[in-house]
N, C-alpha and C. Protein backbone atom coordinates (compact mmCIF):
# COMPACT_ATOMS: atom_id res chain seq x y z
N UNK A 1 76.95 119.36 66.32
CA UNK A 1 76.03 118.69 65.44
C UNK A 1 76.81 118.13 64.24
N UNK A 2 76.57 116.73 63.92
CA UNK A 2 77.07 116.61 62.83
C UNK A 2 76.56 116.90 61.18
N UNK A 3 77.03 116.96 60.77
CA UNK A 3 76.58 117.73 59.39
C UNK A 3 76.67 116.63 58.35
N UNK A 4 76.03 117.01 57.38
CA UNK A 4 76.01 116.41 55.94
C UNK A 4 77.14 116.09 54.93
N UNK A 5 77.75 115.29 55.05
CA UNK A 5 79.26 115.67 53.99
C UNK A 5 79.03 115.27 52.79
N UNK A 6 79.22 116.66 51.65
CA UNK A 6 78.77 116.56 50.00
C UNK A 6 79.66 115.59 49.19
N UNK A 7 78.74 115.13 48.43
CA UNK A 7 80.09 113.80 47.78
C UNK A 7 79.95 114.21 46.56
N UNK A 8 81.15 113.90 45.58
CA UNK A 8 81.45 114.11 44.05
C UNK A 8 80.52 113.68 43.45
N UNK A 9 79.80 113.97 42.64
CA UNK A 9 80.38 115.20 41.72
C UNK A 9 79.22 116.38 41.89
N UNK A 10 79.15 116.83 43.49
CA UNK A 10 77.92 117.87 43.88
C UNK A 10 78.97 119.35 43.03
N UNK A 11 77.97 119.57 42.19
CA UNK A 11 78.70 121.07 41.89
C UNK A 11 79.08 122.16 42.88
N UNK A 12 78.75 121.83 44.58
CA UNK A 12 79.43 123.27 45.17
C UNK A 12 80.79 122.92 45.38
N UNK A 13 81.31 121.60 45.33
CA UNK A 13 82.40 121.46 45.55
C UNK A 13 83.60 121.47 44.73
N UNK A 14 83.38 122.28 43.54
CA UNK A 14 83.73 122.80 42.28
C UNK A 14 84.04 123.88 41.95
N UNK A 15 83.19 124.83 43.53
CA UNK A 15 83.43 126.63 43.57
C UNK A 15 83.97 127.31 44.46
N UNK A 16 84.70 127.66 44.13
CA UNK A 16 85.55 128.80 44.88
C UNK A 16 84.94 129.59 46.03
N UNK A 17 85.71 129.62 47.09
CA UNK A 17 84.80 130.12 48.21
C UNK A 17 85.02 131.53 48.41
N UNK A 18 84.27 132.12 49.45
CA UNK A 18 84.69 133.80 49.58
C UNK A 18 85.02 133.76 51.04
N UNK A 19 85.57 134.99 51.26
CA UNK A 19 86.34 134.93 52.66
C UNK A 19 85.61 134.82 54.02
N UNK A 20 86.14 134.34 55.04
CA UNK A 20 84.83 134.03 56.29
C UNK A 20 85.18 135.17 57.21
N UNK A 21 84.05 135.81 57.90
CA UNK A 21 84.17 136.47 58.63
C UNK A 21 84.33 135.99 59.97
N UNK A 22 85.40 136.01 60.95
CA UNK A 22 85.36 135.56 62.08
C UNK A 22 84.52 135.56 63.04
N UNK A 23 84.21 135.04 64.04
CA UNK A 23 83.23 134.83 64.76
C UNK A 23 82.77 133.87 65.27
N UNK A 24 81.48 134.17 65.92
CA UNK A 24 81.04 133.56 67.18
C UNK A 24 79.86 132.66 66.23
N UNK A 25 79.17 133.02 65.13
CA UNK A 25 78.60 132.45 64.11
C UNK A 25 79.69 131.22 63.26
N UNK A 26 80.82 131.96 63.00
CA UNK A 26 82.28 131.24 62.25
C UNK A 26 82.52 129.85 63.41
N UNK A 27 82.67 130.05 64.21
CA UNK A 27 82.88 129.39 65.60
C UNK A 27 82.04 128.38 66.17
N UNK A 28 80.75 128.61 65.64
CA UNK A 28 79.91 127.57 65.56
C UNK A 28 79.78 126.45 65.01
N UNK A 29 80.01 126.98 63.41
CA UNK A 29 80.24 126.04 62.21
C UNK A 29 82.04 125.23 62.64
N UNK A 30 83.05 125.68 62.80
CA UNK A 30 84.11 125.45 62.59
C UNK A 30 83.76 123.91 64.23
N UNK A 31 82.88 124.13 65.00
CA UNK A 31 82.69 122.99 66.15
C UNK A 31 82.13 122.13 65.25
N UNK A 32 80.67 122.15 64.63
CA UNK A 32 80.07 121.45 64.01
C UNK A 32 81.16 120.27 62.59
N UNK A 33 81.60 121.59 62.52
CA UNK A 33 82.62 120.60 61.27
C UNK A 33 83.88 119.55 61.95
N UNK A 34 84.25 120.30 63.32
CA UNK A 34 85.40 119.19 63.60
C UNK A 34 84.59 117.91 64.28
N UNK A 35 82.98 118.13 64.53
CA UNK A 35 82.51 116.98 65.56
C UNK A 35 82.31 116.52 64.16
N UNK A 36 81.77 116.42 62.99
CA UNK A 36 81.99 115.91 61.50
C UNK A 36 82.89 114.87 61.31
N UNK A 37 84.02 115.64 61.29
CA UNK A 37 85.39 115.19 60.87
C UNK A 37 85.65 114.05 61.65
N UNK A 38 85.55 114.05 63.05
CA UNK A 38 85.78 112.88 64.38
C UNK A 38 84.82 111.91 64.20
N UNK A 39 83.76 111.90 63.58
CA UNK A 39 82.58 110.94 63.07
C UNK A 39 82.82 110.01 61.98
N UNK A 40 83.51 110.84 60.61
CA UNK A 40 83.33 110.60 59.31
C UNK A 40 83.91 109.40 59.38
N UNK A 41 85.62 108.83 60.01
CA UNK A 41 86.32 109.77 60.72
C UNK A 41 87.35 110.00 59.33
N UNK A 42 88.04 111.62 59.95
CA UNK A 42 88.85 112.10 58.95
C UNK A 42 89.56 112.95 59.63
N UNK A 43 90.68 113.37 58.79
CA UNK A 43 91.62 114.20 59.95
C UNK A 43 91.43 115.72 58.79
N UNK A 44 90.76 115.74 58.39
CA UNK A 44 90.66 117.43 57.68
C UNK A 44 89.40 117.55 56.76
N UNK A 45 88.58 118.44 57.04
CA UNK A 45 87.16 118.81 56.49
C UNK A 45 87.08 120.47 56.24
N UNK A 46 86.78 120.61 54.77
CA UNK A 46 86.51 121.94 54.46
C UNK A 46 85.28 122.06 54.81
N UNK A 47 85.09 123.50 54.63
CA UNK A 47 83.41 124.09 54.50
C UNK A 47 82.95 123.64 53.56
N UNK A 48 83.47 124.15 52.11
CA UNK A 48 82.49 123.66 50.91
C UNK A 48 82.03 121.97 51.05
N UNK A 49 82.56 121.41 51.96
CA UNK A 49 82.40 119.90 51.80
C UNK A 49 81.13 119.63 52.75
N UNK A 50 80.56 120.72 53.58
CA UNK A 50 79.12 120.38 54.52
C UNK A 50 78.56 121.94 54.06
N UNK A 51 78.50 121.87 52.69
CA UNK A 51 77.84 123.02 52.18
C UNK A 51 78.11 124.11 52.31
N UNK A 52 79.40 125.17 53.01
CA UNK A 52 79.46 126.25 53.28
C UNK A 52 80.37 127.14 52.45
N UNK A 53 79.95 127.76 51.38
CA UNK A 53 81.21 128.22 50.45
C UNK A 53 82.04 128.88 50.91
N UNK A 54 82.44 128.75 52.03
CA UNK A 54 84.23 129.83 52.84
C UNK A 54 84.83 129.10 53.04
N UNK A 55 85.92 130.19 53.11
CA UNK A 55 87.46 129.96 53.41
C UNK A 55 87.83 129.32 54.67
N UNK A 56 87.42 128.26 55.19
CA UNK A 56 87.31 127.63 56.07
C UNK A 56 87.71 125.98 56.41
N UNK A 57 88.25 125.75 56.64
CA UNK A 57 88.85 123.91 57.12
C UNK A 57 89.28 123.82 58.39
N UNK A 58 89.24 122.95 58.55
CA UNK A 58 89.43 122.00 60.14
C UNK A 58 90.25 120.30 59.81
N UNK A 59 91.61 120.62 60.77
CA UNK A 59 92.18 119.44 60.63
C UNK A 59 92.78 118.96 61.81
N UNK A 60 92.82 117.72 61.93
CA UNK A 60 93.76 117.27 63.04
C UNK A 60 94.31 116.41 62.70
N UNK A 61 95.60 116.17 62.82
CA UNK A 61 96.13 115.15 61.52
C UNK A 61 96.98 113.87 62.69
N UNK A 62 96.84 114.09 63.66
CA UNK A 62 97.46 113.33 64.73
C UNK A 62 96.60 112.35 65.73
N UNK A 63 95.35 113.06 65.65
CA UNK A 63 94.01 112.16 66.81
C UNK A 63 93.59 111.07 66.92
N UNK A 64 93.96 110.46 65.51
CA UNK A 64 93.73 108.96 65.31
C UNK A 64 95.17 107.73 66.49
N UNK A 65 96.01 108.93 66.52
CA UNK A 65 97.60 108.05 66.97
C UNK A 65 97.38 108.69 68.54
N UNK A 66 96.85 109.45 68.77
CA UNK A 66 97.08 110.54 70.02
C UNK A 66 95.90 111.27 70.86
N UNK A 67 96.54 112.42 71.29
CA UNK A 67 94.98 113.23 71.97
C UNK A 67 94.78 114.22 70.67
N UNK A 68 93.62 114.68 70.84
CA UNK A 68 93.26 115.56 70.17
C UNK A 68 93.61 116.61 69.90
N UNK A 69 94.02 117.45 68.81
CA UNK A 69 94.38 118.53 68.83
C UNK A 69 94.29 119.13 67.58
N UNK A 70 92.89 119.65 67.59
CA UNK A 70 92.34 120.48 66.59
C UNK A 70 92.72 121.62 65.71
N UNK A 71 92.72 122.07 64.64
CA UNK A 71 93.26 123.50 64.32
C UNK A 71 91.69 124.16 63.55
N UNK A 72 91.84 125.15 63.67
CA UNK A 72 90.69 125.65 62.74
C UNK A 72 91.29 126.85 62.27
N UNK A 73 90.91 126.71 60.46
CA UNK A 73 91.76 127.53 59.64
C UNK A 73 91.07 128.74 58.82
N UNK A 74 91.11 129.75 59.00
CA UNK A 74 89.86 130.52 58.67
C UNK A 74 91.01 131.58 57.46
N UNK A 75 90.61 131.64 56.54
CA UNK A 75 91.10 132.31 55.46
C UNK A 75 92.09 132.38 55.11
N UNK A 76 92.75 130.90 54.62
CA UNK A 76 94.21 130.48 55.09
C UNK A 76 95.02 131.15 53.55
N UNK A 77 96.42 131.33 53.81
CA UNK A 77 97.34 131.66 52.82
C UNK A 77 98.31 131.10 52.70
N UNK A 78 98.97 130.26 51.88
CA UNK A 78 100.37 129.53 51.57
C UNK A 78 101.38 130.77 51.24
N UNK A 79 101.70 130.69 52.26
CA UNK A 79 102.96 131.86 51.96
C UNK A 79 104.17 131.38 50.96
N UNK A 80 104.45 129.96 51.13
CA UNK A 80 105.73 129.13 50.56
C UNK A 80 105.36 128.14 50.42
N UNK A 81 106.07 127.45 49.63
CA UNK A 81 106.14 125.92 49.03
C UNK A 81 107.35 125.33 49.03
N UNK A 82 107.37 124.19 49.51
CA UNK A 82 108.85 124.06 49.10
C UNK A 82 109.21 123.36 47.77
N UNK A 83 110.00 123.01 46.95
CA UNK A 83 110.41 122.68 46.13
C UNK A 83 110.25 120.85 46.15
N UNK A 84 110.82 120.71 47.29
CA UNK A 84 110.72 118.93 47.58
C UNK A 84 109.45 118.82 47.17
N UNK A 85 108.94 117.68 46.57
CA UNK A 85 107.51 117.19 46.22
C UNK A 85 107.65 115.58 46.92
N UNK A 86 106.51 115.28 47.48
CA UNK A 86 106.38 113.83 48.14
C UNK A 86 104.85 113.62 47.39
N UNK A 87 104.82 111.86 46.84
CA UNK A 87 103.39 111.54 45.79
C UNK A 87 103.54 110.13 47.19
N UNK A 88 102.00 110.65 47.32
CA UNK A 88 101.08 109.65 48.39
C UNK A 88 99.89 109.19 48.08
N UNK A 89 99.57 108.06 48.71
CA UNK A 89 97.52 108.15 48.65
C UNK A 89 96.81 109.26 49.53
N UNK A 90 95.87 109.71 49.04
CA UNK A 90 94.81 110.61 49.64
C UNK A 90 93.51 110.09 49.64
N UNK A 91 93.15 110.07 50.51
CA UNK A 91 91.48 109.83 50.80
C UNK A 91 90.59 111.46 50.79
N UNK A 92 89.29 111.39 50.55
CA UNK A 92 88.33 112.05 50.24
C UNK A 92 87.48 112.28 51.14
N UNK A 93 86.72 112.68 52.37
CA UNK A 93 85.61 112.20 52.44
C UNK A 93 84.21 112.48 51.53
N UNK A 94 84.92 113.94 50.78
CA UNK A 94 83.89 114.04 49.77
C UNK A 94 83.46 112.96 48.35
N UNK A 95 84.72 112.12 48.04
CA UNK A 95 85.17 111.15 47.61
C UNK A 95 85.44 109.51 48.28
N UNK A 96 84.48 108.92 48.32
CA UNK A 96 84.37 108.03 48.77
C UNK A 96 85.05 107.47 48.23
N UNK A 97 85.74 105.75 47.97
CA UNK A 97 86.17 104.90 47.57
C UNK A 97 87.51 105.02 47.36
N UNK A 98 88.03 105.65 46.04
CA UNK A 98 89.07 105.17 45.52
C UNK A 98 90.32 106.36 46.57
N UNK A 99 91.27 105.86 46.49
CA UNK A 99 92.40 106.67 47.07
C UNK A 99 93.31 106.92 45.92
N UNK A 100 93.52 107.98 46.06
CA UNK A 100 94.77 108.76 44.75
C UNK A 100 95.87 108.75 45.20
N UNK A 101 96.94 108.50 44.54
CA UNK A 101 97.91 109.31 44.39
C UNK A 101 98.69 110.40 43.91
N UNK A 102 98.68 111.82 44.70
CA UNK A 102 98.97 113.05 44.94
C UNK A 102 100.16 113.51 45.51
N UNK A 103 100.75 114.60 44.29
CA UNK A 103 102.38 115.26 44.78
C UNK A 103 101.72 116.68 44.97
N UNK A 104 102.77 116.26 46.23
CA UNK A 104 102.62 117.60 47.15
C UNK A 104 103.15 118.11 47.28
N UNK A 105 103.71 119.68 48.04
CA UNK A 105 105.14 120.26 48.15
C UNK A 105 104.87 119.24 49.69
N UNK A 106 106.39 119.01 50.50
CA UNK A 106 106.68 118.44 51.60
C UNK A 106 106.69 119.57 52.60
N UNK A 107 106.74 120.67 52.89
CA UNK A 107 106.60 121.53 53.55
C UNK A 107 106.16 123.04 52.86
N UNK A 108 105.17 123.16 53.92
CA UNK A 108 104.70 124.64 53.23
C UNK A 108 104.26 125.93 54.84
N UNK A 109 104.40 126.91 54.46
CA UNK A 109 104.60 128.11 55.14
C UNK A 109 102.73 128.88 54.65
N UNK A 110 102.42 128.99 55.82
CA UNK A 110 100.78 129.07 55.89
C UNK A 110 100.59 130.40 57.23
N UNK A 111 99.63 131.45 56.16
CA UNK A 111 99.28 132.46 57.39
C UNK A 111 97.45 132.30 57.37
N UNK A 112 96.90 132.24 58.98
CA UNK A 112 95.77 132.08 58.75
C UNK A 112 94.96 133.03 59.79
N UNK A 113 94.03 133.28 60.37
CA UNK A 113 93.49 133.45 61.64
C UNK A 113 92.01 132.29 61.77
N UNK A 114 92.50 132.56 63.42
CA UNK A 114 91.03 131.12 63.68
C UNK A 114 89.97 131.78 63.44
N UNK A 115 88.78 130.91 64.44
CA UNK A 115 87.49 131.35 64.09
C UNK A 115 87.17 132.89 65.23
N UNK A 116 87.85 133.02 66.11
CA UNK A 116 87.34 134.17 66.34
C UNK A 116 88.50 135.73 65.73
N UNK A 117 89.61 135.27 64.85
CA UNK A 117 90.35 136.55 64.16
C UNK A 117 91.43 136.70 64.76
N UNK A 118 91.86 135.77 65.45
CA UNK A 118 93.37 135.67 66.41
C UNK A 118 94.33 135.20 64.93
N UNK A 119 95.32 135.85 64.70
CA UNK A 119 96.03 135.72 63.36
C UNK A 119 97.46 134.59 63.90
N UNK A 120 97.65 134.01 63.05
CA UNK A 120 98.98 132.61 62.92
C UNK A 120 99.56 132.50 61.84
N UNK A 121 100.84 132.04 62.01
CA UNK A 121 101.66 131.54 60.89
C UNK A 121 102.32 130.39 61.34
N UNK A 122 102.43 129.73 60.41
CA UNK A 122 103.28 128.66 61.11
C UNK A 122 103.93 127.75 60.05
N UNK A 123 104.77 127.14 60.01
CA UNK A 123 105.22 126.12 58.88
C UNK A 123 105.02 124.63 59.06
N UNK A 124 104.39 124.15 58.34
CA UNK A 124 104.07 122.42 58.33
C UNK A 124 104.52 121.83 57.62
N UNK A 125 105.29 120.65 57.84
CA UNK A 125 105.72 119.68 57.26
C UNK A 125 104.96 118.23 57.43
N UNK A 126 105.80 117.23 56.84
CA UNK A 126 104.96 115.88 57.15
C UNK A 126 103.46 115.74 56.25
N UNK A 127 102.45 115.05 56.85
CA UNK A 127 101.36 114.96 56.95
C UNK A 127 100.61 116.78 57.12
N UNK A 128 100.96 117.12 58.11
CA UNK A 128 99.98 118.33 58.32
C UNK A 128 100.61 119.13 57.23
N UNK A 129 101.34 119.45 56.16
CA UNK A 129 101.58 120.10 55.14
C UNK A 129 101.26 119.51 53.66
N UNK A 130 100.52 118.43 54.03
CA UNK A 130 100.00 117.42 53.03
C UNK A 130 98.32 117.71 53.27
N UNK A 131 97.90 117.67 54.32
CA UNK A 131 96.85 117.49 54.46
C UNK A 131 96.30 119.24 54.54
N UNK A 132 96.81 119.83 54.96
CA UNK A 132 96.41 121.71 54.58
C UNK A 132 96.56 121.75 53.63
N UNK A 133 97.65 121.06 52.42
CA UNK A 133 97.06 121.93 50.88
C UNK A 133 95.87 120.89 50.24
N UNK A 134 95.81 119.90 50.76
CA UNK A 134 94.26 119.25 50.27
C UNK A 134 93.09 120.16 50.93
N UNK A 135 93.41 120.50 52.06
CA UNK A 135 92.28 120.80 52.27
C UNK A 135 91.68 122.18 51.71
N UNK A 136 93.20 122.63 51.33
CA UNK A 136 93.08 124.38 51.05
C UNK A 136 92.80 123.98 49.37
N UNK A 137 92.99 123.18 48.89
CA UNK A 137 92.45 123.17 47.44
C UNK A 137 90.85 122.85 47.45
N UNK A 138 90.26 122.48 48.61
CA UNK A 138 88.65 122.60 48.82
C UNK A 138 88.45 123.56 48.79
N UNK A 139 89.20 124.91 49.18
CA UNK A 139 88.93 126.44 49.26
C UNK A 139 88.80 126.98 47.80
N UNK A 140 89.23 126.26 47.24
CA UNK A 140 89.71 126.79 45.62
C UNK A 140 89.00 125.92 45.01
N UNK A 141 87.81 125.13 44.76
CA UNK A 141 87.18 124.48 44.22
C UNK A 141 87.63 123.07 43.46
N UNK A 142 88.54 123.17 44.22
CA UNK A 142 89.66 121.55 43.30
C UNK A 142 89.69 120.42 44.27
N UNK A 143 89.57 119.34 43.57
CA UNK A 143 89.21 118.26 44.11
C UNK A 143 90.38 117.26 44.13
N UNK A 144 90.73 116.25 44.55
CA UNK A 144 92.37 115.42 44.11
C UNK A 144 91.70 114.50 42.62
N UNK A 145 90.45 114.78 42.25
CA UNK A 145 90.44 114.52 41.05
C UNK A 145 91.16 114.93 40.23
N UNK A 146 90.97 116.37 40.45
CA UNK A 146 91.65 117.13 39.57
C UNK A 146 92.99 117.40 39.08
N UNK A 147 93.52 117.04 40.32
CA UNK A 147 95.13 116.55 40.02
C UNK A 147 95.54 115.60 39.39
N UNK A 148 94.81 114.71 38.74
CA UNK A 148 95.13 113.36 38.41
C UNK A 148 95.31 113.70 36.75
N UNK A 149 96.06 112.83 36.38
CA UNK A 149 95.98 112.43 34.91
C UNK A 149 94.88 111.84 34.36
N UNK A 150 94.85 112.93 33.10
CA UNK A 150 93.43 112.04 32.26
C UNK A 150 93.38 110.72 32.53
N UNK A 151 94.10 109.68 32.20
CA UNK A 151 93.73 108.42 32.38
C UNK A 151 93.28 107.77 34.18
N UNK A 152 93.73 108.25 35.10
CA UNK A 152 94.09 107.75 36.25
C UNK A 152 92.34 108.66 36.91
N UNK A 153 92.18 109.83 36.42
CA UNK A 153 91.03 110.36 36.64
C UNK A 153 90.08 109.43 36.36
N UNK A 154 90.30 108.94 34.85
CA UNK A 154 89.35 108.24 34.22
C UNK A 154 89.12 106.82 35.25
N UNK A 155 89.93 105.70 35.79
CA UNK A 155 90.09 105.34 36.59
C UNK A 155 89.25 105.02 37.77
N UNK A 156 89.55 106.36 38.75
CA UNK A 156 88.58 106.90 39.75
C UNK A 156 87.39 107.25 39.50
N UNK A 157 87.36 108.02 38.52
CA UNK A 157 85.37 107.90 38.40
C UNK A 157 84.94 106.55 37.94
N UNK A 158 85.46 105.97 37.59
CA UNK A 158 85.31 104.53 37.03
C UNK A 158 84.14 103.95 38.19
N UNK A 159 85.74 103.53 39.19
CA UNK A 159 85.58 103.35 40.62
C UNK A 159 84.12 104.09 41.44
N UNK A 160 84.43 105.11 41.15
CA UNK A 160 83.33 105.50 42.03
C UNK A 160 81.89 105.53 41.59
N UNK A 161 81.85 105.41 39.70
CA UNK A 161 80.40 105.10 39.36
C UNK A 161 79.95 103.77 39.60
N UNK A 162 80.80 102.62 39.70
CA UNK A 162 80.72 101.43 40.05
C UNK A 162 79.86 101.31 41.24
């Protein structure tokens, strides 16, 4: 089913989520959100972004170039960062319009388990280590607004009250 995706400046997407319990309930939502994501289209969708305050995202950062190949991230942890920083545009889908530019670490070290509690680690670089800490800052109530400089913020809401 596809779901509702919350747009700025909805206050849940401002709050910090609590941890998801795995499952066959978890497992439901985590389908619903990637048939979302393949709609919107987008290659990474949190929970808080179709209303669900957990620790929860779904990304595929390759499907647009390729076959599909989903991840679902259930109570994820950045173990490492690397030092290298790479500044790109980012798109929103909670954020319509304007695209930011956002520094990222270039590779990061991530422990998670899926939706039914099967535990992973793995290290991402590229894009998929760009696109897990956006998405993991949806977990944490931060938006790529928030990264921006007063003025450049100022900017984007500009844009988007327009």
């Amino acid at each position: 089913m596809i779901l509702p995706i919350l747009r700025w400046p909805d206050v849940r997407l401002s709050r910090p989520c609590a941890p998801a319990v795995p499952g066959a309930e978890l497992m439901a939502l985590a389908e619903d959100m990637l048939e979302t994501m393949y709609a919107a289209p987008g290659r990474g969708l949190a929970a808080p972004q179709v209303g669900h305050l957990l620790r929860l995202f779904v990304m595929d950062v390759g499907w647009k170039e390729g076959p599909r190949d989903p991840l679902v991230i259930v109570n994820p942890e950045i173990l490492w960062m690397s030092d290298n920083r790479v500044t790109g545009p980012e798109g929103c889908l909670s954020i319509p319009g304007p695209v930011t530019e956002i520094s990222r670490a270039s590779e990061i070290r991530m422990r998670w388990t899926d939706a039914l509690g099967a535990r992973h680690e793995a290290m991402l670089t590229g894009f998929a280590a760009i696109c897990a800490q956006h998405e993991y800052d949806h977990l944490d109530g931060v938006l790529t607004l928030d990264r921006l400089a007063p003025e450049d913020r100022a900017r984007a809401e500009a844009e988007l009250i327009a």
